[in-house]
Structures are given as C-alpha cells and as structure tokens.
Protein backbone atom coordinates (compact mmCIF):
# COMPACT_ATOMS: atom_id res chain seq x y z
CA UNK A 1 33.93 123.22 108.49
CA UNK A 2 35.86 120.86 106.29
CA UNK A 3 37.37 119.13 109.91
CA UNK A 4 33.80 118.62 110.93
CA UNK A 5 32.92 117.06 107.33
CA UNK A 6 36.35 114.49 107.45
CA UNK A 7 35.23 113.50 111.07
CA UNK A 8 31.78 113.08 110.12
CA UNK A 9 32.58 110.98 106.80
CA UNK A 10 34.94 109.21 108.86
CA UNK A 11 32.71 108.36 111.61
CA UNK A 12 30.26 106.97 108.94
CA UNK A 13 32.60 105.17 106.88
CA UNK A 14 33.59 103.10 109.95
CA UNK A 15 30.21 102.19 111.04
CA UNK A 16 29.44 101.28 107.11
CA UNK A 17 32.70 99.61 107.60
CA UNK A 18 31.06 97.31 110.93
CA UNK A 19 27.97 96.22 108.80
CA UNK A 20 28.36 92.62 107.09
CA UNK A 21 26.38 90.73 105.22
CA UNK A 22 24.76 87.76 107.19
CA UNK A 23 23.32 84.25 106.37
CA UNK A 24 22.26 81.91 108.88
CA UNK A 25 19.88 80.18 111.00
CA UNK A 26 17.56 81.18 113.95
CA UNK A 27 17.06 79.23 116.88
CA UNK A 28 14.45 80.76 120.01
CA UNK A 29 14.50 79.00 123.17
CA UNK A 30 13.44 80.58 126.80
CA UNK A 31 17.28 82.00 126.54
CA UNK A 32 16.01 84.15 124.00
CA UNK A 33 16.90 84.21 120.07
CA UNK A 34 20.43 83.14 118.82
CA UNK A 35 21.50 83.03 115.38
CA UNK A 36 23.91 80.22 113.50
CA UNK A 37 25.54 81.52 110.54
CA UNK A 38 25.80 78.95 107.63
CA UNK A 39 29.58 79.21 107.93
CA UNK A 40 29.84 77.62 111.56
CA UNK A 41 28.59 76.13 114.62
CA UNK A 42 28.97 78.76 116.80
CA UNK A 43 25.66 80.66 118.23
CA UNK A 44 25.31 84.47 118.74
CA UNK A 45 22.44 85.83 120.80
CA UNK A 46 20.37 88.44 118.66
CA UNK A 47 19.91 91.82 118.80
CA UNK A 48 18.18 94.00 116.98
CA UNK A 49 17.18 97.66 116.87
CA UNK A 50 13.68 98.85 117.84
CA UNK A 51 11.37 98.60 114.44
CA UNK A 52 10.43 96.17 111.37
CA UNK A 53 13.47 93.75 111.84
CA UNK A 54 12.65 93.47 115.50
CA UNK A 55 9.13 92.72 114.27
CA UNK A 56 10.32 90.51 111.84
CA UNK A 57 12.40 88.10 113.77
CA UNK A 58 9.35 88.27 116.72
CA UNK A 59 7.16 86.48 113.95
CA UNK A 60 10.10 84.23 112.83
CA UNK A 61 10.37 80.24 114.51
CA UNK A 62 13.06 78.27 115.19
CA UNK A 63 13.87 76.59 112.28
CA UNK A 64 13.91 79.26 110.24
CA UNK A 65 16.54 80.83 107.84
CA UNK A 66 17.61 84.95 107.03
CA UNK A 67 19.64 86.92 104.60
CA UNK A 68 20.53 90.31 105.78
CA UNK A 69 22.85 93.05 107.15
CA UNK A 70 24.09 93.37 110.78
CA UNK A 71 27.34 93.55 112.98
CA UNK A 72 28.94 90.80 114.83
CA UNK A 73 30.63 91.36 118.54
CA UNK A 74 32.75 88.49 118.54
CA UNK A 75 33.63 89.13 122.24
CA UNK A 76 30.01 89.01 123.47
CA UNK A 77 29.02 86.42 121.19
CA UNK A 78 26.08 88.67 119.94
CA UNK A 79 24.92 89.95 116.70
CA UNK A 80 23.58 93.22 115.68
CA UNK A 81 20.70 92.39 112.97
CA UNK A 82 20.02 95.65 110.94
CA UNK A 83 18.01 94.75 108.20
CA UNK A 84 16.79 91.25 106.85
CA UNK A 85 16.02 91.04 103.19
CA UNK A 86 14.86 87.72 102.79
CA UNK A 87 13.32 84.77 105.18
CA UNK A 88 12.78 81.27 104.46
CA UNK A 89 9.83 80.17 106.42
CA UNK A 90 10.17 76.26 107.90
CA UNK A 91 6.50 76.23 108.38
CA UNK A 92 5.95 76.86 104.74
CA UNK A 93 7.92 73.66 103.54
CA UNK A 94 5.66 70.94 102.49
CA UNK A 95 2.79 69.87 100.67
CA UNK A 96 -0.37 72.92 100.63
CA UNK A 97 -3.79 72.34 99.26
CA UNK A 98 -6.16 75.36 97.67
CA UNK A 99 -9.23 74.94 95.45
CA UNK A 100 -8.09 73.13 92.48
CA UNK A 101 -4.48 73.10 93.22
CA UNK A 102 -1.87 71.33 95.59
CA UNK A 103 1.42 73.38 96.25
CA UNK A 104 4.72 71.74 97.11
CA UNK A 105 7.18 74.23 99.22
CA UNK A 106 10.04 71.68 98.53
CA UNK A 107 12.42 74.87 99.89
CA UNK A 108 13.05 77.95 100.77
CA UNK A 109 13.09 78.77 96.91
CA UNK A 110 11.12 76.13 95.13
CA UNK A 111 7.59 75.76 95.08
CA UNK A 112 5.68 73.15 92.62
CA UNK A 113 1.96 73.70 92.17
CA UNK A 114 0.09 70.40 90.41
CA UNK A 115 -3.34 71.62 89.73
CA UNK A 116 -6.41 69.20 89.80
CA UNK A 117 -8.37 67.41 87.28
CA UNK A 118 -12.09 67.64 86.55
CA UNK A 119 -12.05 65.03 89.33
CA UNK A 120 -11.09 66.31 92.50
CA UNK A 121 -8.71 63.03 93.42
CA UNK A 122 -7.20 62.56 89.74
CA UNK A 123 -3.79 64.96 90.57
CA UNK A 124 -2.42 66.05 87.01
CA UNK A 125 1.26 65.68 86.61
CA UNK A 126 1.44 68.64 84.62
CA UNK A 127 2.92 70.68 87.13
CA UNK A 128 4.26 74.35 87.50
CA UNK A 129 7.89 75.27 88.70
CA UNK A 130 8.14 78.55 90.25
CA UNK A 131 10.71 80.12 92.36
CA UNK A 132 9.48 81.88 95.11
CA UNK A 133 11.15 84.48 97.88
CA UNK A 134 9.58 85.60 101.53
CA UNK A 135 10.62 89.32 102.50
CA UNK A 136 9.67 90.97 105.75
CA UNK A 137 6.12 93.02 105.47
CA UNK A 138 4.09 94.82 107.98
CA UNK A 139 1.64 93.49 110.71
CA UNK A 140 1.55 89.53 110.59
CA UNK A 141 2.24 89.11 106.76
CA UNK A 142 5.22 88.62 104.59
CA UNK A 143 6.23 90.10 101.63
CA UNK A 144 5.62 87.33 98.52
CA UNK A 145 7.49 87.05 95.43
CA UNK A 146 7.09 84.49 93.00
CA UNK A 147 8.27 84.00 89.46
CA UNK A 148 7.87 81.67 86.55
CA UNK A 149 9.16 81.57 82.69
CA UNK A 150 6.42 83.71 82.28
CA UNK A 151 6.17 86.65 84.92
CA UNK A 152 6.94 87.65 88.43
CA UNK A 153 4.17 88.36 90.91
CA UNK A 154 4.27 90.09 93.95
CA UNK A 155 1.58 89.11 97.13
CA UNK A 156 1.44 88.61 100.89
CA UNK A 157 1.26 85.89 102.80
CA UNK A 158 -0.03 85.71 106.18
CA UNK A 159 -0.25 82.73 108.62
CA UNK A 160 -4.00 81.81 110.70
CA UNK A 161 -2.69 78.66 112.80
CA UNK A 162 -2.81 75.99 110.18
CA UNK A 163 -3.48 77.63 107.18
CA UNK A 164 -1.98 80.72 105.38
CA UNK A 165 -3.61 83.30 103.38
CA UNK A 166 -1.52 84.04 99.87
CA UNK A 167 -2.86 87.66 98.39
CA UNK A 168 -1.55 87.73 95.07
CA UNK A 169 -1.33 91.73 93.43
CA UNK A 170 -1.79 93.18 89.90
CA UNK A 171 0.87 95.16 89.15
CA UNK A 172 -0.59 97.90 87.18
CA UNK A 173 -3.62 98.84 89.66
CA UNK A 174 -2.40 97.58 93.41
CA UNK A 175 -5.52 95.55 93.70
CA UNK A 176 -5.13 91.76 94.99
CA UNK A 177 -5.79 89.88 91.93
CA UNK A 178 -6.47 86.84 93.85
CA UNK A 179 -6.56 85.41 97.09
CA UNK A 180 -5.89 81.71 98.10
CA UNK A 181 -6.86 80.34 101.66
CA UNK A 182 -3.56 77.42 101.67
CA UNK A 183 -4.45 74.44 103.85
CA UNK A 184 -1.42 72.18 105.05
CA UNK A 185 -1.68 68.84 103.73
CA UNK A 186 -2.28 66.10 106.41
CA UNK A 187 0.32 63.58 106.32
C-alpha cells in the first residue's frame, strides 16, 4: 500500500510539475490555432482537451490575448492549454454606444464610460474609470468582471455580430440587475 501511494504521489507531482503558467497571443488561420507567448516569436500549434477551454478558444479570434495553465512540447512545437482564466477580447477594444452612455474599451483592462447629457450629442467629460476582466463562461458568453472605487460587479457578455449584450448581476439575489444592448461606434 504505501509503494502504491509514493508511485501515485509521484506520478502526480510530475504531471503538476509539466503544467506552467501561460501568457500569450492567439493566431487561427486554415492551419489551425497557434499560440505566441508574450516572451517570444516563436508559434506553437494548440491543443486542448475536450471541454470549456476547447470551447473557449473555438469562440476566441485572432487577435486575441489568454492567461492560463497548460504544457509546452518544445519538440513538437505544440502547447497543451488546460485551463484559461482570463481573455482579452480584440473585438471589444474601441469606442461602444448604449442608451445614455458611450464606453471606451481602450484595453484589455481599461474601460471608460462618458455618459450623455440631457442632449443626446452634448458628451459629458465627466467620465468613469473602471477596470474590467473577460473569463471564459458557458454557451456563447463570457464571464464579466468589472470594478470601480466603489464596487465590483459581476455580468456576461455575449456577442450578436455587431453588437454585444452586457448582463450585469446583483450579487445578493442572482438576478441580472441590468442589461445593456452595446453598439460599436462607427468610425
């Protein structure tokens, strides 16, 4: 018994060992997905095991950037992805537009939101800062966090071609709290 329990912790210390954290950049082509890590130029063809983060990088675009766990074959030039924690979204960046507000994805992390005057074309400066993070979630949406000086709120956010619907949650009941159709902001 205790040989079978120092194989088995051995055997799952050395995979724990294999698993790395990962940064980097994904690129789809008719090749099929590869991934650029911030740290280098090289590209590694993705892999991923049947489930969410398969899922997950299916709705991602080129373009777009991951934090997350996985193991590297340096020989094959492939990488294992076994969980992603965070996305950042290049079809978010830019300039949104809902009701009486216009919302400024300036990055991954950074969102500004100017809300209108009484007059819809009068933009008032006073604006909101608010950092913002974009998880993996089920079906088409993502996972939404976003937090001021004041509080952090958790929603969804899911994409219908050129718009994107952002659910925003109460904490205390579960209930969406609000719901904001986001138009993109013709240049």
């Amino acid at each position: 018994m205790k040989i079978l329990i120092s194989v088995l912790f051995t055997t799952l210390g050395a995979f724990a060992a294999q698993a790395i954290s990962l940064t980097g950049v994904l690129e789809k082509n008719v090749q099929g997905s590869f991934i650029t890590f911030n740290y280098g130029s090289q590209k590694y063809q993705v892999s991923s095991l049947p489930g969410e983060v398969t899922d997950s990088i299916a709705k991602m675009e080129s373009g777009d950037t991951f934090i997350g766990n996985g193991q590297i074959d340096e020989n094959k030039k492939t990488v294992l992805i076994t969980s992603l924690d965070y996305v950042g979204l290049k079809k978010m960046l830019g300039l949104w537009y809902s009701g009486g507000s216009v919302m400024d994805f300036t990055s991954f992390t950074d969102l500004s939101v100017y809300p209108f005057n009484t007059h819809p074309l009068i933009l008032n400066l006073d604006k909101t800062d608010i950092r913002y993070s974009v998880a993996p979630f089920r079906g088409n949406q993502w996972a939404v966090f976003l937090s001021s000086r004041n509080s952090t709120l958790f929603g969804t956010l899911e994409f219908e071609g050129t718009e994107a619907i952002l659910r925003v949650f109460n904490s205390e009941t579960g209930n969406a709290s609000s719901t904001m159709r986001l138009i993109r902001w013709k240049k």
